[in-house]
C-alpha atoms as a PDB file:
ATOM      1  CA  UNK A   1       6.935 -12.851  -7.944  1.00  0.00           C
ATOM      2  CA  UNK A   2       5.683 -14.429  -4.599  1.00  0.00           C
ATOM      3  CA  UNK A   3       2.274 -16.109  -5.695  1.00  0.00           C
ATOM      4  CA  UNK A   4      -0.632 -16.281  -2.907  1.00  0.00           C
ATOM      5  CA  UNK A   5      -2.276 -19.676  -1.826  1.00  0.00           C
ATOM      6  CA  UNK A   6      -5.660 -18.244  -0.717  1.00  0.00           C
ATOM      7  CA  UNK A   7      -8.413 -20.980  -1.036  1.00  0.00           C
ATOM      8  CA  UNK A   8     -11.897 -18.924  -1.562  1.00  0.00           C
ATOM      9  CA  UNK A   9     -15.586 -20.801  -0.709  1.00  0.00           C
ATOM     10  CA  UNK A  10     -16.164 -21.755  -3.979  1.00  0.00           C
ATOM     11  CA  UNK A  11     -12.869 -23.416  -4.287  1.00  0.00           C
ATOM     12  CA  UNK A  12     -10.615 -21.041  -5.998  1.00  0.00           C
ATOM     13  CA  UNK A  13      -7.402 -20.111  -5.215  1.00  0.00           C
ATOM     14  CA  UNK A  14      -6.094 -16.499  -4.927  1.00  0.00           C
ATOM     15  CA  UNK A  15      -2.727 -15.886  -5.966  1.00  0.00           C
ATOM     16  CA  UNK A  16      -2.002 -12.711  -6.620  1.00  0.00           C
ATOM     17  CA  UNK A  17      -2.876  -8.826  -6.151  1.00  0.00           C
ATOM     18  CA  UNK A  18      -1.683  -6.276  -8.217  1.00  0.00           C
ATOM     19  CA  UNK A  19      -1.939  -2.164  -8.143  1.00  0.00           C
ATOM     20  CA  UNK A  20      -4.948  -0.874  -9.549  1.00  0.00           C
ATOM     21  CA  UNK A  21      -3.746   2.640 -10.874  1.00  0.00           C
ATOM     22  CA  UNK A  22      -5.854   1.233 -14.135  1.00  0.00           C
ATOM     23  CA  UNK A  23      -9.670   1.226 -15.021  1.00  0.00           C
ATOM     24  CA  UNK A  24     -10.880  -2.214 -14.981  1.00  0.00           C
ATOM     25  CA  UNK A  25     -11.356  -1.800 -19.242  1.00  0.00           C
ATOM     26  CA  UNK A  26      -8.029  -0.981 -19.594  1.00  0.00           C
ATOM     27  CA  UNK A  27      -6.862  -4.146 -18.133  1.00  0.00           C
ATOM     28  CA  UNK A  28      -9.606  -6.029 -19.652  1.00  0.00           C
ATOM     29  CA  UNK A  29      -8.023  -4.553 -22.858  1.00  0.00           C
ATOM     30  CA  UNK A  30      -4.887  -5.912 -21.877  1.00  0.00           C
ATOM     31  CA  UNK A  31      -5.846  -9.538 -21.064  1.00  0.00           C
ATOM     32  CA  UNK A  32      -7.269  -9.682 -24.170  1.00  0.00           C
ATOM     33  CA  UNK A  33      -3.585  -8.651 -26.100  1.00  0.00           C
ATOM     34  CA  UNK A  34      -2.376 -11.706 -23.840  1.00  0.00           C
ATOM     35  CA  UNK A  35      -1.889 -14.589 -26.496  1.00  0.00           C
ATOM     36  CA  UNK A  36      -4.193 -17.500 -26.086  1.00  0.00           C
ATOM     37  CA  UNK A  37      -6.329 -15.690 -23.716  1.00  0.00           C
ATOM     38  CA  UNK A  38      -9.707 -15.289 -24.034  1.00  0.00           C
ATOM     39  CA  UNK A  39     -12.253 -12.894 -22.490  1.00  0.00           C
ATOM     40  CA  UNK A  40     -15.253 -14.740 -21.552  1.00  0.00           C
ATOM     41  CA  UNK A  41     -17.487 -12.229 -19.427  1.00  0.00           C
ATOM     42  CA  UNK A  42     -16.984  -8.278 -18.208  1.00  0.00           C
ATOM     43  CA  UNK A  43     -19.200  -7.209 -15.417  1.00  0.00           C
ATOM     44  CA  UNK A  44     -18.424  -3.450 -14.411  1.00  0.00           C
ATOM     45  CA  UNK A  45     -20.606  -0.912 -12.819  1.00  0.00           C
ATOM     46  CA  UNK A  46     -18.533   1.537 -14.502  1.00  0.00           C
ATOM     47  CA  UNK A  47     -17.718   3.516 -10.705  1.00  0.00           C
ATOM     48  CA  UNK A  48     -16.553   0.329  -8.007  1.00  0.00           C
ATOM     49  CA  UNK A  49     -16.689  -2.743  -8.986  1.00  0.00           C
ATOM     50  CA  UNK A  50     -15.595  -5.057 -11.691  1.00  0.00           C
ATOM     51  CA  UNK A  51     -14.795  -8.565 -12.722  1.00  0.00           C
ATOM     52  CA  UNK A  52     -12.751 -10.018 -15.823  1.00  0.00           C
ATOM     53  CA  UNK A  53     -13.331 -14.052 -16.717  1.00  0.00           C
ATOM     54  CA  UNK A  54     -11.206 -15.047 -19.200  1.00  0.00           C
ATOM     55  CA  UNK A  55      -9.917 -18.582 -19.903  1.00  0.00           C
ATOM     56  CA  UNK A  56      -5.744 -18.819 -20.371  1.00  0.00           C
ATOM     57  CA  UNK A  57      -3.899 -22.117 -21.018  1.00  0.00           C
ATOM     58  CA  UNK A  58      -6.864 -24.443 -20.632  1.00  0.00           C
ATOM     59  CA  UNK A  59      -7.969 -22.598 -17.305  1.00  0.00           C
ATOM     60  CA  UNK A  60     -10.316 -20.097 -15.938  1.00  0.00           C
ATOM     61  CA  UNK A  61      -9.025 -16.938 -14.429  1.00  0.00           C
ATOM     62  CA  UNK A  62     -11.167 -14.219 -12.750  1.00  0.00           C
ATOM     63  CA  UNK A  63     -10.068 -10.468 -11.483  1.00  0.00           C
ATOM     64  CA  UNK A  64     -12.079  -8.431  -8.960  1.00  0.00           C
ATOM     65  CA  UNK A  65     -10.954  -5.348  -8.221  1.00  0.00           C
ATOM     66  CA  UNK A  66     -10.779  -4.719  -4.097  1.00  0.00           C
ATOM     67  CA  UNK A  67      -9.151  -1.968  -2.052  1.00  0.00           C
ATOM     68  CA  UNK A  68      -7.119  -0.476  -4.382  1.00  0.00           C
ATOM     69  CA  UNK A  69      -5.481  -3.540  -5.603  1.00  0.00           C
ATOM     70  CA  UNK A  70      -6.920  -6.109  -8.731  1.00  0.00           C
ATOM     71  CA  UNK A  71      -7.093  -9.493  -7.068  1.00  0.00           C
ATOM     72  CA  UNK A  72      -6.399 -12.253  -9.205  1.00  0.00           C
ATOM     73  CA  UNK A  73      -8.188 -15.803  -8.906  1.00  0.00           C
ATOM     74  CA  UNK A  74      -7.593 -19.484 -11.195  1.00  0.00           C
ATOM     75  CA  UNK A  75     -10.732 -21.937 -10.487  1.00  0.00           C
ATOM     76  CA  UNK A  76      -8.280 -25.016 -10.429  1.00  0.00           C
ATOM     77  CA  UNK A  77      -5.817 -24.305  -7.624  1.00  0.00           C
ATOM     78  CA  UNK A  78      -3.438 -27.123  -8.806  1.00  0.00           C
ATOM     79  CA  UNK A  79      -2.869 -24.055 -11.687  1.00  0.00           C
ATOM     80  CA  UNK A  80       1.090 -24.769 -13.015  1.00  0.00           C
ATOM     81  CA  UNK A  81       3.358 -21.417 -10.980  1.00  0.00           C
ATOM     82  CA  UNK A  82       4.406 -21.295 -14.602  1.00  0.00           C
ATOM     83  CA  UNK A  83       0.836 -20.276 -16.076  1.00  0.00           C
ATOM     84  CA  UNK A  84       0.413 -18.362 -13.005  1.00  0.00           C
ATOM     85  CA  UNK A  85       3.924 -16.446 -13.989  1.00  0.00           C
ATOM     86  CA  UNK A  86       2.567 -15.962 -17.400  1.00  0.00           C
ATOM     87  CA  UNK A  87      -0.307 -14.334 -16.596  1.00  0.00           C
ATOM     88  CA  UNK A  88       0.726 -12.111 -13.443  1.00  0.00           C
ATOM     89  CA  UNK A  89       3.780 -10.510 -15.525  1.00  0.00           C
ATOM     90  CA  UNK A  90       1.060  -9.690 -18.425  1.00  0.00           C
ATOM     91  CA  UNK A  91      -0.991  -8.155 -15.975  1.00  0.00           C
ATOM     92  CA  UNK A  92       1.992  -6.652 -13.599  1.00  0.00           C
ATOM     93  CA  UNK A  93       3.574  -5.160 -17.186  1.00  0.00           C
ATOM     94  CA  UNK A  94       0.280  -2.797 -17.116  1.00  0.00           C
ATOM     95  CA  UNK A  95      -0.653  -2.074 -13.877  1.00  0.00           C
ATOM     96  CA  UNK A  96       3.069  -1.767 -12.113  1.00  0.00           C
END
């Protein structure tokens, strides 16, 4: 899987944007069965908006979703593809 190299304001790097055919609960349901991962905050508005924080391998992930799609940030953009890969099929095996 192609990853993204978007670098946001705050420093964070978007690499990757999955289908979001999901509700965000379901997926943060998900991340949570991902071992070693741990959800760290949940903000949803329950109709358009969400975001998932969860820490994986020693870094911080976030997921927002946005135009149909759940965009997928790590705050360190030096993130290993590998951890990247670990993460995006987890995600990819629910949402795809």
């Amino acid at each position: 899987m192609p990853f993204r190299d978007t670098r946001m304001k705050d420093g964070s790097r978007h690499f990757v944007s999955l289908p979001e055919p999901r509700s965000p609960y379901n997926l943060r349901e998900h991340i949570e069965r991902l071992p070693g991962a741990v959800v760290t905050k949940f903000l949803c508005d329950g109709i358009v908006e969400a975001w998932i924080v969860f820490q994986y391998a020693g870094h911080e992930f976030s997921v927002n979703n946005q135009f149909g799609d759940y965009w997928f940030f790590v705050k360190d953009p030096a993130c290993a593809d590998t951890t990247l890969q670990e993460v995006a099929a987890h995600c990819a095996a629910l949402v795809a």
